[in-house]
C-alpha atoms as a PDB file:
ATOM      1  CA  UNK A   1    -174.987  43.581  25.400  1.00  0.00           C
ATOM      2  CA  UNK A   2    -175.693  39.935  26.079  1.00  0.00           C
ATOM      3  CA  UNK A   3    -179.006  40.018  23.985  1.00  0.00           C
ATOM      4  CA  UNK A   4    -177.023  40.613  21.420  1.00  0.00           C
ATOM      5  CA  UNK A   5    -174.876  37.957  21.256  1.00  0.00           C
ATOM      6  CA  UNK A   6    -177.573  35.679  21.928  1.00  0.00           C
ATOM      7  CA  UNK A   7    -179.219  36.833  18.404  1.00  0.00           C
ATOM      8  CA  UNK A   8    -176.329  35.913  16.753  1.00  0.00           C
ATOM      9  CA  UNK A   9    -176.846  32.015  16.922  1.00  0.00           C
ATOM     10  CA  UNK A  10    -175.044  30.320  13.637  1.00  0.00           C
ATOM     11  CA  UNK A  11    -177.738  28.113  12.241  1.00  0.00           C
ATOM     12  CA  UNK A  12    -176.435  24.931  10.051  1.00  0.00           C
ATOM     13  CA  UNK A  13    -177.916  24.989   7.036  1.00  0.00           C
ATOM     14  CA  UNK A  14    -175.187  22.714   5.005  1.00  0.00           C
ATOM     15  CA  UNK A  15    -175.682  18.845   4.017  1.00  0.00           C
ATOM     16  CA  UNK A  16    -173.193  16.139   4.076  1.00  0.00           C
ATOM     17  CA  UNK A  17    -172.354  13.628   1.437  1.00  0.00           C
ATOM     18  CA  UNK A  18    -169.882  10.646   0.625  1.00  0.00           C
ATOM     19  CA  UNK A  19    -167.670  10.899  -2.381  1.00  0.00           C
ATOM     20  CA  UNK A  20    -164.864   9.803  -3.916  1.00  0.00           C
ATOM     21  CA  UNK A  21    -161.350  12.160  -4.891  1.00  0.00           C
ATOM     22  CA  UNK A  22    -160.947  11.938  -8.240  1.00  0.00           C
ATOM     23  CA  UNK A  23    -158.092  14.301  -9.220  1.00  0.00           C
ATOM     24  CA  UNK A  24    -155.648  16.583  -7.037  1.00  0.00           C
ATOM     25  CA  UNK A  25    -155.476  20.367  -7.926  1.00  0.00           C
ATOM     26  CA  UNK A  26    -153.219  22.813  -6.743  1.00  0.00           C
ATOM     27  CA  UNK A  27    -153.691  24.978  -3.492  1.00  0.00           C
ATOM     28  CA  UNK A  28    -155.024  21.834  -1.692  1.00  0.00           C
ATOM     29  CA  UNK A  29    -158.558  22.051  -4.204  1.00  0.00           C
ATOM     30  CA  UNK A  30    -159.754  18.786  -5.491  1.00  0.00           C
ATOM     31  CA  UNK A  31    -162.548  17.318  -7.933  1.00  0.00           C
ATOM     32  CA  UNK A  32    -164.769  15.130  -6.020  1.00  0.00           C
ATOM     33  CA  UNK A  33    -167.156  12.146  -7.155  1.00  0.00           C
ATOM     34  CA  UNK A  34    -170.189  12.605  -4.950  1.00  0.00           C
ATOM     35  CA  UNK A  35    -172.557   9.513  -4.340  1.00  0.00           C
ATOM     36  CA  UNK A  36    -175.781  10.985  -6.382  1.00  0.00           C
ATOM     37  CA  UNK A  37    -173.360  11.283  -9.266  1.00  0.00           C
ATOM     38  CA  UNK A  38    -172.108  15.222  -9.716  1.00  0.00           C
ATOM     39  CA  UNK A  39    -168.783  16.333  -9.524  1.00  0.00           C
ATOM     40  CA  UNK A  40    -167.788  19.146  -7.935  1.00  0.00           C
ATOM     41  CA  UNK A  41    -164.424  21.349  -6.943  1.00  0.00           C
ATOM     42  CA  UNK A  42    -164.299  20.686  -3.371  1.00  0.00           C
ATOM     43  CA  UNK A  43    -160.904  22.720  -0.731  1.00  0.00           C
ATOM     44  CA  UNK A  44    -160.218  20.983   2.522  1.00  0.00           C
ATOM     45  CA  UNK A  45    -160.851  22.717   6.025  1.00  0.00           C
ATOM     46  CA  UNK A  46    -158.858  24.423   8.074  1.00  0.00           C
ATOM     47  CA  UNK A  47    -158.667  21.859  10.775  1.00  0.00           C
ATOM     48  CA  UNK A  48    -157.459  19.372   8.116  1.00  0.00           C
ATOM     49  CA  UNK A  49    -155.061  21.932   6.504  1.00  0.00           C
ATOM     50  CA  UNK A  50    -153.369  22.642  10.723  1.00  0.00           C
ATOM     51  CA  UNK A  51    -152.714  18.647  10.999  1.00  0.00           C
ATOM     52  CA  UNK A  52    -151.516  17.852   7.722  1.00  0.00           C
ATOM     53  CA  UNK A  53    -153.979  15.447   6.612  1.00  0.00           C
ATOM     54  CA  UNK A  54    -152.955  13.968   2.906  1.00  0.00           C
ATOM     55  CA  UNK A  55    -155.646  13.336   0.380  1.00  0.00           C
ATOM     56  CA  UNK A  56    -155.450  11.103  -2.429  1.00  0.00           C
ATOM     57  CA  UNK A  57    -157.210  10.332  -5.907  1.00  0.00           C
ATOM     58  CA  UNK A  58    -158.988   7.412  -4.594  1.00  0.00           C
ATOM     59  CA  UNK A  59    -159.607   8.472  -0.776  1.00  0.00           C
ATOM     60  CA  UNK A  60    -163.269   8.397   0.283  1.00  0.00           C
ATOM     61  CA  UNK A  61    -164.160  11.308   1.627  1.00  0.00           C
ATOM     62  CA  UNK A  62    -167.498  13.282   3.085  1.00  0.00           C
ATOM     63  CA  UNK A  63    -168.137  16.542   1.707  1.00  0.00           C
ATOM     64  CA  UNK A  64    -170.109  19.387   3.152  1.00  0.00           C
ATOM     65  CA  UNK A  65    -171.884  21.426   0.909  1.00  0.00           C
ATOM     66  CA  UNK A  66    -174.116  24.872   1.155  1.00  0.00           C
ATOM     67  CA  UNK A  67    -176.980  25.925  -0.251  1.00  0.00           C
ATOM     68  CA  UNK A  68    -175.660  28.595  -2.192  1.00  0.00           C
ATOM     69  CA  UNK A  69    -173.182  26.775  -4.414  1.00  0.00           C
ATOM     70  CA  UNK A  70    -173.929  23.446  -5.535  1.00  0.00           C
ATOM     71  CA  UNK A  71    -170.438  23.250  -7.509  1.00  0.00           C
ATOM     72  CA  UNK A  72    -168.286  23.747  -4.463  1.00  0.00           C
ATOM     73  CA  UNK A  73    -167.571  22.033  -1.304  1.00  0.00           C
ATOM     74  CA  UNK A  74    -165.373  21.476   1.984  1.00  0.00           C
ATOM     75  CA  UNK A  75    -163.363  18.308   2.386  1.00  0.00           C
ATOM     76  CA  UNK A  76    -164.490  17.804   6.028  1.00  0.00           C
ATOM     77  CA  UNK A  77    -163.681  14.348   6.686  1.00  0.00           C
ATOM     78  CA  UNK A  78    -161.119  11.308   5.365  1.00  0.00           C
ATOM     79  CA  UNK A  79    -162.129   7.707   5.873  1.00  0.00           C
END
């Protein structure tokens, strides 16, 4: 049984980026202004949902972003 948990290594395949909130949306989802110049609907993490961390239009912020969906993102940091 341990081989198999071995397999199941989580590989991180996201990138990171600066932007800048733009606008607030409901459910804690906001438009972000990324650094290359695309905006994108970004939600905030968990960990930054448990501690109450408040995000403004105007709050420079780094973004992580998969592969899969270049229009989306995770709020994962607040400067």
């Amino acid at each position: 049984m341990a081989g198999f948990y071995n397999s199941m290594v989580k590989v991180k395949e996201t990138t990171e980026i600066n932007g800048v909130v733009e606008q607030s949306l409901p459910n804690t989802m906001f438009r972000v202004g990324l650094s290359d110049g695309s905006v994108i609907l970004t939600t905030l993490t968990g960990k930054m949902r448990r501690n109450y961390v408040r995000i403004f239009p105007g709050d420079r912020v780094r973004v992580e972003m998969t592969p899969y969906d270049e229009q989306r993102g995770r709020i994962i940091y607040k400067y």
